[in-house]
PDB file of N, CA and C in Angstrom:
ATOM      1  N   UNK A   1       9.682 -44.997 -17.928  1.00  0.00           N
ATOM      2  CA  UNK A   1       8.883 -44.430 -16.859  1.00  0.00           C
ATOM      3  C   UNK A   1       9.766 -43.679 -15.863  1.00  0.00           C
ATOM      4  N   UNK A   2      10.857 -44.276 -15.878  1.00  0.00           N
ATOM      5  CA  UNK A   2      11.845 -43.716 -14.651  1.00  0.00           C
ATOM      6  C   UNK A   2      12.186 -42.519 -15.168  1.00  0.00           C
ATOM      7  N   UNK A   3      12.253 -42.329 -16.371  1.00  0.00           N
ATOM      8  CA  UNK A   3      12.841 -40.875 -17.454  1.00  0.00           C
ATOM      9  C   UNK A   3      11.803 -39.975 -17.065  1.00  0.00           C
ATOM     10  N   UNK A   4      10.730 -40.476 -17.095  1.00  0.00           N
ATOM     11  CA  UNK A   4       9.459 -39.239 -16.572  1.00  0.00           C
ATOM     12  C   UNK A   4       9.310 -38.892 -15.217  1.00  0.00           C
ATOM     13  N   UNK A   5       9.747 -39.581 -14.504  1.00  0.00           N
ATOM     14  CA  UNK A   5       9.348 -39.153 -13.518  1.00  0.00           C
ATOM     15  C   UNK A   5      10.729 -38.502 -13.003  1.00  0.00           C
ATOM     16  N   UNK A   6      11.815 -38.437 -13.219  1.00  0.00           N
ATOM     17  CA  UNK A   6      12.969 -37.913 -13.173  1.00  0.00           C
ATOM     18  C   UNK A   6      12.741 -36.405 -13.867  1.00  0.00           C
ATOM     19  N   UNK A   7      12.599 -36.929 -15.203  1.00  0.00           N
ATOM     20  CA  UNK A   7      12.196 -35.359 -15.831  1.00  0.00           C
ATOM     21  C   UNK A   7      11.215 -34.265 -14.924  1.00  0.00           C
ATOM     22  N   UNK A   8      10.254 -34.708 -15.194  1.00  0.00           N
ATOM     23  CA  UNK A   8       8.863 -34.083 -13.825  1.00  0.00           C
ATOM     24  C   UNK A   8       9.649 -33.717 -12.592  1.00  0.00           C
ATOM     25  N   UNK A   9      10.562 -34.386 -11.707  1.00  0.00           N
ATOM     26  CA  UNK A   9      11.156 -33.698 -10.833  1.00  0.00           C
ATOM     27  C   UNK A   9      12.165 -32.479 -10.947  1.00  0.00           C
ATOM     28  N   UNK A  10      12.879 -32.381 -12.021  1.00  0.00           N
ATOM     29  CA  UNK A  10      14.030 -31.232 -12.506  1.00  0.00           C
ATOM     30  C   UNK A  10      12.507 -30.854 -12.659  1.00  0.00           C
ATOM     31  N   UNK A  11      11.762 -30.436 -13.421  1.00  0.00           N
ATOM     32  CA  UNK A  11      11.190 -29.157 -13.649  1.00  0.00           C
ATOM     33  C   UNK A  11      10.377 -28.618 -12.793  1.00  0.00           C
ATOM     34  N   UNK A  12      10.092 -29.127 -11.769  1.00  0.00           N
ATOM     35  CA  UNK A  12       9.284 -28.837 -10.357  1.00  0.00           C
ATOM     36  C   UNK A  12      10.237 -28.082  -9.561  1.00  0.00           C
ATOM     37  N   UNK A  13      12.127 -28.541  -9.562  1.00  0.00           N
ATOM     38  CA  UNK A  13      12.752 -28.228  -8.641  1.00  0.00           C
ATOM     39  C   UNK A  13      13.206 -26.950  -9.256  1.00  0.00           C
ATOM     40  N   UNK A  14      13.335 -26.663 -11.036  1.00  0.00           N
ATOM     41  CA  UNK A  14      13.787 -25.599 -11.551  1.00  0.00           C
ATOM     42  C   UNK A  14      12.383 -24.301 -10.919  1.00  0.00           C
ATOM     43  N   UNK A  15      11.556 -24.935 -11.291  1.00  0.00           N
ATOM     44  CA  UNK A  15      10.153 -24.019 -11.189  1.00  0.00           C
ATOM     45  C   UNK A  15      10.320 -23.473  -9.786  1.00  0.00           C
ATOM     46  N   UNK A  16      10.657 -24.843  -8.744  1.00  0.00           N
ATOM     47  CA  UNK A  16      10.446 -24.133  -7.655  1.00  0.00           C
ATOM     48  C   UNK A  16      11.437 -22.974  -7.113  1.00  0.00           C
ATOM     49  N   UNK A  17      12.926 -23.266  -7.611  1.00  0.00           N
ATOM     50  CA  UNK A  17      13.850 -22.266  -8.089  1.00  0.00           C
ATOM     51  C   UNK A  17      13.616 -20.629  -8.252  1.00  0.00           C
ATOM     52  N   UNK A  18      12.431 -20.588  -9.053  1.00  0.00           N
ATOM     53  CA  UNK A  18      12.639 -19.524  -9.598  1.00  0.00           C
ATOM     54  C   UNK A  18      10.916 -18.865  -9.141  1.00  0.00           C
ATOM     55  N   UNK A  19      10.612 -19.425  -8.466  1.00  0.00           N
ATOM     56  CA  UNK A  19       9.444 -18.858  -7.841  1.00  0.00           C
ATOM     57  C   UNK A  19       9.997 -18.377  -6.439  1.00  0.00           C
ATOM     58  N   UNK A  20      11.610 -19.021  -6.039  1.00  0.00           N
ATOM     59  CA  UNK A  20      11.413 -18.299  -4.611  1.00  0.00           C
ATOM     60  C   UNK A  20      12.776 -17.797  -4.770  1.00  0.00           C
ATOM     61  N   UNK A  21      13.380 -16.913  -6.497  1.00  0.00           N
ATOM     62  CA  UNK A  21      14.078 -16.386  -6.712  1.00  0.00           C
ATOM     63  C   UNK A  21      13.382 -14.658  -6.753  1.00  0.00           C
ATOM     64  N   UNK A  22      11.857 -14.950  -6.425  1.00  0.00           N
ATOM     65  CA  UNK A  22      11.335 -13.486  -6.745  1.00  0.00           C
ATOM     66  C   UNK A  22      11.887 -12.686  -5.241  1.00  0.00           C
ATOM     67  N   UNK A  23      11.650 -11.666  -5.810  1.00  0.00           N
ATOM     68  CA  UNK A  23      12.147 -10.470  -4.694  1.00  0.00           C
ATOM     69  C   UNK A  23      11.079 -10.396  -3.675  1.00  0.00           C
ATOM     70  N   UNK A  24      11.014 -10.518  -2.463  1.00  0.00           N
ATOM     71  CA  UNK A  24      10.284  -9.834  -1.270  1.00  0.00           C
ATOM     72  C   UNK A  24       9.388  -8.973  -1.511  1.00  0.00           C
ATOM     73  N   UNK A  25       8.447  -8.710  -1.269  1.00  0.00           N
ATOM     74  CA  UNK A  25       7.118  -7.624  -0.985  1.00  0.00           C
ATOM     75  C   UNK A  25       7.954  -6.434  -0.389  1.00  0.00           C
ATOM     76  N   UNK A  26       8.011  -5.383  -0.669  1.00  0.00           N
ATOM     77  CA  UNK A  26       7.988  -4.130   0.183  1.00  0.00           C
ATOM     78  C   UNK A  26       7.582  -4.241   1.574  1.00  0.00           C
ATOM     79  N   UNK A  27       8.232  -4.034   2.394  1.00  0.00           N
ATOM     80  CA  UNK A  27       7.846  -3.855   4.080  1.00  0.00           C
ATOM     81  C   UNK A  27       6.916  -2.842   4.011  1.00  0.00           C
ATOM     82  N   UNK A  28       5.698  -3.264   5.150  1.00  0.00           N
ATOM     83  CA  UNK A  28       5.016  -2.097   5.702  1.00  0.00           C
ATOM     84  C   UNK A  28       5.225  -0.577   5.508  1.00  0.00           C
ATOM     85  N   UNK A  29       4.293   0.001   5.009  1.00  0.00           N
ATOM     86  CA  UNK A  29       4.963   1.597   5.500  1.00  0.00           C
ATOM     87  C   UNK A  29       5.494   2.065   6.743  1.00  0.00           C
ATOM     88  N   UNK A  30       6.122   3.102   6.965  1.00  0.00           N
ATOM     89  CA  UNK A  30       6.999   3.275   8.352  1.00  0.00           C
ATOM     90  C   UNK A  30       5.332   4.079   9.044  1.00  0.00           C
ATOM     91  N   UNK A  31       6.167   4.615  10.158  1.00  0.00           N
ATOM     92  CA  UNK A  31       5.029   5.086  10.938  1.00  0.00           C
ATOM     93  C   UNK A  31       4.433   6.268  10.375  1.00  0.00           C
ATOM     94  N   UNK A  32       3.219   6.973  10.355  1.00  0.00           N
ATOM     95  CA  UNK A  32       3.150   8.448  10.084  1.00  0.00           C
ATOM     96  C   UNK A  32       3.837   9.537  10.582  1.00  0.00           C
ATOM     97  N   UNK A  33       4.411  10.256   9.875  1.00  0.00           N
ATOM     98  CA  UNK A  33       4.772  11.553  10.528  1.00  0.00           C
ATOM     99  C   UNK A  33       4.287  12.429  10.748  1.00  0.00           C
ATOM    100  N   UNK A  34       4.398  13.200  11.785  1.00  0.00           N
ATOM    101  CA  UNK A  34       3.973  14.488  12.794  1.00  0.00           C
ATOM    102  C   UNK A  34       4.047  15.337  12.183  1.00  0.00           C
ATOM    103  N   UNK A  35       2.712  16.306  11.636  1.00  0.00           N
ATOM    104  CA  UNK A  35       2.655  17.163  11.166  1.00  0.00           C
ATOM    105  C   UNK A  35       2.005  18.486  12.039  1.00  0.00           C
ATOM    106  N   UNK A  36       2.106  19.638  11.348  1.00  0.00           N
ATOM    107  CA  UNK A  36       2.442  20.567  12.216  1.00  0.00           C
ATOM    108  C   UNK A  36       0.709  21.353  11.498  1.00  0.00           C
ATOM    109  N   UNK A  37      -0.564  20.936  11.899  1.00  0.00           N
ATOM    110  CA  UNK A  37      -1.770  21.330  11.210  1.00  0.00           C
ATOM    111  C   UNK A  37      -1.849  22.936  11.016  1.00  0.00           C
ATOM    112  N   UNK A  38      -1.831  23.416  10.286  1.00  0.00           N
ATOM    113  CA  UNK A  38      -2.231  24.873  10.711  1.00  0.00           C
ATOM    114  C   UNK A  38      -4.051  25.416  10.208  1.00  0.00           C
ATOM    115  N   UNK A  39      -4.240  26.427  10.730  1.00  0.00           N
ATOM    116  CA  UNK A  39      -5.565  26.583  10.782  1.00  0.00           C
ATOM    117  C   UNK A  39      -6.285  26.889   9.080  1.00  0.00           C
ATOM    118  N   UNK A  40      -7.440  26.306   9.169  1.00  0.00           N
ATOM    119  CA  UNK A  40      -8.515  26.036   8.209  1.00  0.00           C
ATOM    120  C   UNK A  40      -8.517  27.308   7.357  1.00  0.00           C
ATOM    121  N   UNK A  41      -8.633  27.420   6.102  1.00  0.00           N
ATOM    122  CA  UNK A  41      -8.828  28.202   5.336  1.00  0.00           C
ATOM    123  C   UNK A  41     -10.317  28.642   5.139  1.00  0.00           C
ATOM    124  N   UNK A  42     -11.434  28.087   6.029  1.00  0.00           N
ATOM    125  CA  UNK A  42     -12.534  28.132   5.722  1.00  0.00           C
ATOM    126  C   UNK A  42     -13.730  27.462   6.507  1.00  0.00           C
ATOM    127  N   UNK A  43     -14.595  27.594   7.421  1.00  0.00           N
ATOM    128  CA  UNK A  43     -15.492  26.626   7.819  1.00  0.00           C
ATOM    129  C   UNK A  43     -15.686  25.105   7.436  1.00  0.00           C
ATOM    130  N   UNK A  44     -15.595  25.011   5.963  1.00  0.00           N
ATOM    131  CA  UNK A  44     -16.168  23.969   5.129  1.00  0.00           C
ATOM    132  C   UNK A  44     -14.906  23.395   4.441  1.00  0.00           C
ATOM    133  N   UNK A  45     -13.783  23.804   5.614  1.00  0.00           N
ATOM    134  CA  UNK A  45     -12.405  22.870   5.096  1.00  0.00           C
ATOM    135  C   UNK A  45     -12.100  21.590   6.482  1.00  0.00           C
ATOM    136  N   UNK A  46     -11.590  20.525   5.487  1.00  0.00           N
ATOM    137  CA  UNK A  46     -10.999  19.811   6.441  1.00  0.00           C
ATOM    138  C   UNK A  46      -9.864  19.369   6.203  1.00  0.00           C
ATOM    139  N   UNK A  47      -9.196  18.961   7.057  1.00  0.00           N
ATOM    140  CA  UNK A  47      -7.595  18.773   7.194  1.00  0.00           C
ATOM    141  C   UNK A  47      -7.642  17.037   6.645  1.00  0.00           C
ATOM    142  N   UNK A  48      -6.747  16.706   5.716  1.00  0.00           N
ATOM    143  CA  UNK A  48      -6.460  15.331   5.374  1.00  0.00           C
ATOM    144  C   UNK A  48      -4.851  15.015   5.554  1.00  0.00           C
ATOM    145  N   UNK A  49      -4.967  14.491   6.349  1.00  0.00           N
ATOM    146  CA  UNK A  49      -3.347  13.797   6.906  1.00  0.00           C
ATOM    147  C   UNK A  49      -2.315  13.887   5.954  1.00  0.00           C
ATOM    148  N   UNK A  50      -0.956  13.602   5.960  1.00  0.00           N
ATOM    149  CA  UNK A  50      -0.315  13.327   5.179  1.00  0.00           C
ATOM    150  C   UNK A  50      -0.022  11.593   5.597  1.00  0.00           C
ATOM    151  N   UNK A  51       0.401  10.641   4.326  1.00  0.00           N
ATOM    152  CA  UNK A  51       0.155   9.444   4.508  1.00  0.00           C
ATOM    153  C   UNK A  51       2.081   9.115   3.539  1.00  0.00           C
ATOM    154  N   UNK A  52       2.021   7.600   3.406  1.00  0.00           N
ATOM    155  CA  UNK A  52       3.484   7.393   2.855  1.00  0.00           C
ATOM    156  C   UNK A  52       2.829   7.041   1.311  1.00  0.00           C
ATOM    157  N   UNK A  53       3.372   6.903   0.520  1.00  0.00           N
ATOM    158  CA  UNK A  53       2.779   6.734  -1.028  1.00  0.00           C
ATOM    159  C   UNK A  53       4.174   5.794  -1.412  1.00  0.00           C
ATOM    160  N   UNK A  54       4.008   4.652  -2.324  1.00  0.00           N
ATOM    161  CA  UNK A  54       4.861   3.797  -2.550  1.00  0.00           C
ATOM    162  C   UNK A  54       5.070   3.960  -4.003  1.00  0.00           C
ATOM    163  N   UNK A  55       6.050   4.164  -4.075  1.00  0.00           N
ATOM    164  CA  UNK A  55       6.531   5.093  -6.102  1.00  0.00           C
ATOM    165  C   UNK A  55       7.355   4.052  -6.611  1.00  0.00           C
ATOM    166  N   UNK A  56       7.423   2.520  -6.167  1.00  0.00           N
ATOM    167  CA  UNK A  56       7.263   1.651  -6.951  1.00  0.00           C
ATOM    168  C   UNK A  56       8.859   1.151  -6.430  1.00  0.00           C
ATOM    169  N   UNK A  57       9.666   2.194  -5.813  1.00  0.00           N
ATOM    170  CA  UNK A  57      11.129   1.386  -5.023  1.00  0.00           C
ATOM    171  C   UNK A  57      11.127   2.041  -3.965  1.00  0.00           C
ATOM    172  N   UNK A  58      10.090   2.860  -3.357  1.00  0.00           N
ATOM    173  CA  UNK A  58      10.306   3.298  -1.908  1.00  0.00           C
ATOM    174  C   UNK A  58       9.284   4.150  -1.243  1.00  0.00           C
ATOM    175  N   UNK A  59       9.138   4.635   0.217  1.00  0.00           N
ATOM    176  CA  UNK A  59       7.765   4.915   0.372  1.00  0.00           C
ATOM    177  C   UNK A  59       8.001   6.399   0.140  1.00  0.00           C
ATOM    178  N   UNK A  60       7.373   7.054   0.035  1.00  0.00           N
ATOM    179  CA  UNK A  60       7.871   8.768  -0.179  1.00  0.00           C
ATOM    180  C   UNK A  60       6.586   9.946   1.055  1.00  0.00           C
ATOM    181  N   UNK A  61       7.046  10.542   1.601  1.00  0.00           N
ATOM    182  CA  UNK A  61       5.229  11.145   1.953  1.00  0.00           C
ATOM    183  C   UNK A  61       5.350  11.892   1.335  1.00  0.00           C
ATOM    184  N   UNK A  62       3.364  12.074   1.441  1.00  0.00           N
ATOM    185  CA  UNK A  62       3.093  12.780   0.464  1.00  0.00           C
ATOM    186  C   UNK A  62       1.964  14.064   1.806  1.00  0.00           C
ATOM    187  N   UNK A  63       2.567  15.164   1.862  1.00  0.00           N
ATOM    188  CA  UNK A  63       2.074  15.796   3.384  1.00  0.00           C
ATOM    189  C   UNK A  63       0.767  16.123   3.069  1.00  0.00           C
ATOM    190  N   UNK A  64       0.180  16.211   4.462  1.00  0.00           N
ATOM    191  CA  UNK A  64      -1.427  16.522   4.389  1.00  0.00           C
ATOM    192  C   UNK A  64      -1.847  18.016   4.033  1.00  0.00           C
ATOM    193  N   UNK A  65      -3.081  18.138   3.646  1.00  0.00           N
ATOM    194  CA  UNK A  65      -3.455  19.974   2.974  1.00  0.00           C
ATOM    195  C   UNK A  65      -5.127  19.678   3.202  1.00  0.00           C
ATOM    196  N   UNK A  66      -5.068  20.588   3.104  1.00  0.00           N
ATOM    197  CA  UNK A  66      -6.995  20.847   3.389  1.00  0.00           C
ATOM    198  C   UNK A  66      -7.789  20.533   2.245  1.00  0.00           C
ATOM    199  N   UNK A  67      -9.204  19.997   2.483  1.00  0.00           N
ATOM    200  CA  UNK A  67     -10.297  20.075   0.870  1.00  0.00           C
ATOM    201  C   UNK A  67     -11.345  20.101   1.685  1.00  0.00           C
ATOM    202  N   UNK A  68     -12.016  20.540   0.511  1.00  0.00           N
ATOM    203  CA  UNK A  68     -13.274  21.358   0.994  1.00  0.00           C
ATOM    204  C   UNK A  68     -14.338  20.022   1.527  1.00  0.00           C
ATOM    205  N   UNK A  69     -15.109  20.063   2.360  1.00  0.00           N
ATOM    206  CA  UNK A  69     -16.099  19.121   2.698  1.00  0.00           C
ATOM    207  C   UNK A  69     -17.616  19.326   1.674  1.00  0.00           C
ATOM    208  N   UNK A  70     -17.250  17.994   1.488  1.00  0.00           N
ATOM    209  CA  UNK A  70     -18.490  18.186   0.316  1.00  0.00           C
ATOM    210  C   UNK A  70     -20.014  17.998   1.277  1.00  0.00           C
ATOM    211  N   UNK A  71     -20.891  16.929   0.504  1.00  0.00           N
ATOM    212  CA  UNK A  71     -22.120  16.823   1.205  1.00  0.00           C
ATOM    213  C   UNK A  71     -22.273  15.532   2.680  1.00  0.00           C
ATOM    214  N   UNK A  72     -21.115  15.194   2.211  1.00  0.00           N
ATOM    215  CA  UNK A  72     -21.282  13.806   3.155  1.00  0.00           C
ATOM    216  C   UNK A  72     -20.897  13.889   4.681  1.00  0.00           C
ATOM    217  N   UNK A  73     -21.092  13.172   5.505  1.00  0.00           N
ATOM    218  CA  UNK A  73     -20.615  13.536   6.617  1.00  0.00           C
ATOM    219  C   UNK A  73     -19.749  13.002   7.734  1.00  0.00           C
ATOM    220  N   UNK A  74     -19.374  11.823   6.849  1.00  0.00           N
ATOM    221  CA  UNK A  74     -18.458  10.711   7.853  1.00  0.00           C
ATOM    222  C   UNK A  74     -17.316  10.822   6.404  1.00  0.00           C
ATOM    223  N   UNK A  75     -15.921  11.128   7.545  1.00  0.00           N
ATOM    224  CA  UNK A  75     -14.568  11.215   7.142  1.00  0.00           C
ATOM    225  C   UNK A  75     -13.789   9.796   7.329  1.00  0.00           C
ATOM    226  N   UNK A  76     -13.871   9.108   6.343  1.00  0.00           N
ATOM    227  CA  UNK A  76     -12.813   7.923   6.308  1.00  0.00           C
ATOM    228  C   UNK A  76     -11.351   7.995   6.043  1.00  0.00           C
ATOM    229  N   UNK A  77     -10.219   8.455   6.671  1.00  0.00           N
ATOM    230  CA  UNK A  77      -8.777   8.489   6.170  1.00  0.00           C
ATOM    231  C   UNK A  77      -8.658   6.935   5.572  1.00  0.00           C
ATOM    232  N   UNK A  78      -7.598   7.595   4.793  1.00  0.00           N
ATOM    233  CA  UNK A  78      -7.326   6.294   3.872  1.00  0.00           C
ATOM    234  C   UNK A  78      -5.885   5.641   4.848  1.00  0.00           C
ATOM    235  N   UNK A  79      -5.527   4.181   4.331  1.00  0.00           N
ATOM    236  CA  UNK A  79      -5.104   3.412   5.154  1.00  0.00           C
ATOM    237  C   UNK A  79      -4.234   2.563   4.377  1.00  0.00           C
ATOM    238  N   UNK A  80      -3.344   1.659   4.746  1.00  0.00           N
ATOM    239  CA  UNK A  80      -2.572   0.802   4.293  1.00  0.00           C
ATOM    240  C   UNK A  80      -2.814  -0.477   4.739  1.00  0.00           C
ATOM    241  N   UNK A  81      -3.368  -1.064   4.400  1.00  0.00           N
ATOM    242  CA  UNK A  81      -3.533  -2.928   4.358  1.00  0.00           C
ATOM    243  C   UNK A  81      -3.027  -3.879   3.630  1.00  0.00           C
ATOM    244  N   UNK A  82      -2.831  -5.125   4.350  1.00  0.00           N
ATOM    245  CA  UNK A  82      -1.822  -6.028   3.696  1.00  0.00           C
ATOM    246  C   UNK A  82      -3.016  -6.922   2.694  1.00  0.00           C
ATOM    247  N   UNK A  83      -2.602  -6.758   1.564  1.00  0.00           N
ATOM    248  CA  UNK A  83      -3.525  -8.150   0.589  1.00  0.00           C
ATOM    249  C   UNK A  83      -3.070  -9.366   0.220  1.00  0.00           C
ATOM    250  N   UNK A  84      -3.315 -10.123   1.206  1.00  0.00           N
ATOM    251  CA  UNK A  84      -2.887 -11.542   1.056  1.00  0.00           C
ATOM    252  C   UNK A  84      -2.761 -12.377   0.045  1.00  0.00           C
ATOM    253  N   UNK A  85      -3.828 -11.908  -0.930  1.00  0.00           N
ATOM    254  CA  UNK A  85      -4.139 -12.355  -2.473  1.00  0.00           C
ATOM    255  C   UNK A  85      -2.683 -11.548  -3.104  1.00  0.00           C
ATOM    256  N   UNK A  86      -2.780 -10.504  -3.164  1.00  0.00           N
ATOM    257  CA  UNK A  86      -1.682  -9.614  -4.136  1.00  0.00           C
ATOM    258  C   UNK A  86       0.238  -9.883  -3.491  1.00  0.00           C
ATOM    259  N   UNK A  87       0.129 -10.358  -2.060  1.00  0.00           N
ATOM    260  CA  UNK A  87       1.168 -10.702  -1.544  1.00  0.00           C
ATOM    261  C   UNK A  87       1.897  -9.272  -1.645  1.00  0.00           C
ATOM    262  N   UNK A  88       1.154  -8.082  -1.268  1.00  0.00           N
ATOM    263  CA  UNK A  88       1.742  -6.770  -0.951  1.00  0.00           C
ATOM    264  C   UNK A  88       0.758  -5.900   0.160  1.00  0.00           C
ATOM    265  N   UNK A  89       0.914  -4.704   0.124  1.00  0.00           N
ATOM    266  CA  UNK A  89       0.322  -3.559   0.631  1.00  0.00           C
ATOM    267  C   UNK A  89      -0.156  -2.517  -0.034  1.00  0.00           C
ATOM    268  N   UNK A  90      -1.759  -2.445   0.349  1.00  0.00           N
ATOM    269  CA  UNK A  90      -2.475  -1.865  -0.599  1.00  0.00           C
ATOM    270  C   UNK A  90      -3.000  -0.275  -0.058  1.00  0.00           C
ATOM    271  N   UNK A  91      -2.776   0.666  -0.574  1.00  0.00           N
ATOM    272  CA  UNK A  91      -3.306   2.009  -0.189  1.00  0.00           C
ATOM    273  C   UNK A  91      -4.891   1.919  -0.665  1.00  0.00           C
ATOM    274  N   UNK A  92      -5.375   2.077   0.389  1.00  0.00           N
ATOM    275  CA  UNK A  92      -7.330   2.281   0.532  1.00  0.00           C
ATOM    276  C   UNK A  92      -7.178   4.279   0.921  1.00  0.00           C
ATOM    277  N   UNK A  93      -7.746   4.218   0.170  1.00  0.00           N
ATOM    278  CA  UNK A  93      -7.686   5.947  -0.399  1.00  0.00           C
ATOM    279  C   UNK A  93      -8.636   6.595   0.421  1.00  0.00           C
ATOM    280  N   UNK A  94      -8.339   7.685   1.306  1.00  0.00           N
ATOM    281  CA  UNK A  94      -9.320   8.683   2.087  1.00  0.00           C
ATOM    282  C   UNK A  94     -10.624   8.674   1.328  1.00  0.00           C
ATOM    283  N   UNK A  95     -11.554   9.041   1.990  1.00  0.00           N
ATOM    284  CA  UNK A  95     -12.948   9.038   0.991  1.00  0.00           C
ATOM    285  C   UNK A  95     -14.076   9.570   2.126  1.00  0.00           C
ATOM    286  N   UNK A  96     -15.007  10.067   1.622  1.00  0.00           N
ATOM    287  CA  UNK A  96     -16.303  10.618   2.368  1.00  0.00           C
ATOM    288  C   UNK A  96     -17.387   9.311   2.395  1.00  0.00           C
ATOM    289  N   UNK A  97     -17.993   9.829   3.103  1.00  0.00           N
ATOM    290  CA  UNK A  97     -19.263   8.307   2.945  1.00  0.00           C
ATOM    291  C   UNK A  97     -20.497   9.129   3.559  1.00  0.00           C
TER     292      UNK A  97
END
């Protein structure tokens, strides 16, 4: 009995080992950068920010450009939120509503 329960502890302490041998989450994206808007190509254009995009070892931006406004009429920019479940940061993608 003492063998088992000895055993059961090495593999809890190896396990636990190597669960907090994983690497860190990526930090937050940095702040947005200041972009310089220039004027609309069109009535029925709107300006979409430039945001940071995460390419899997670092954040990169990706700068803002105009698209056309479709039928909808509320502008949601997309956003960066932390997912507690995924234990990272999740890009929620611009979108019309």
């Amino acid at each position: 009995m003492k063998r088992l329960v000895a055993a059961t502890a090495v593999i809890l302490l190896v396990g636990a080992g190597f669960a907090g041998a994983q690497p860190p989450p990526p930090p937050g994206p940095p702040p947005p950068q200041v972009e310089a808007v220039p004027p609309p190509p069109g009535a029925r254009y709107v300006w979409e920010p430039g945001h940071w995009r995460w390419n899997g070892a670092q954040y990169v931006w990706a700068p803002g450009h105009y698209i056309v406004r479709g039928h909808w009429t509320h502008w949601v920019p997309g956003r960066w939120v932390w997912h507690p479940h995924a234990g990272r940061w999740v890009w929620i993608g611009e979108h019309w509503r």
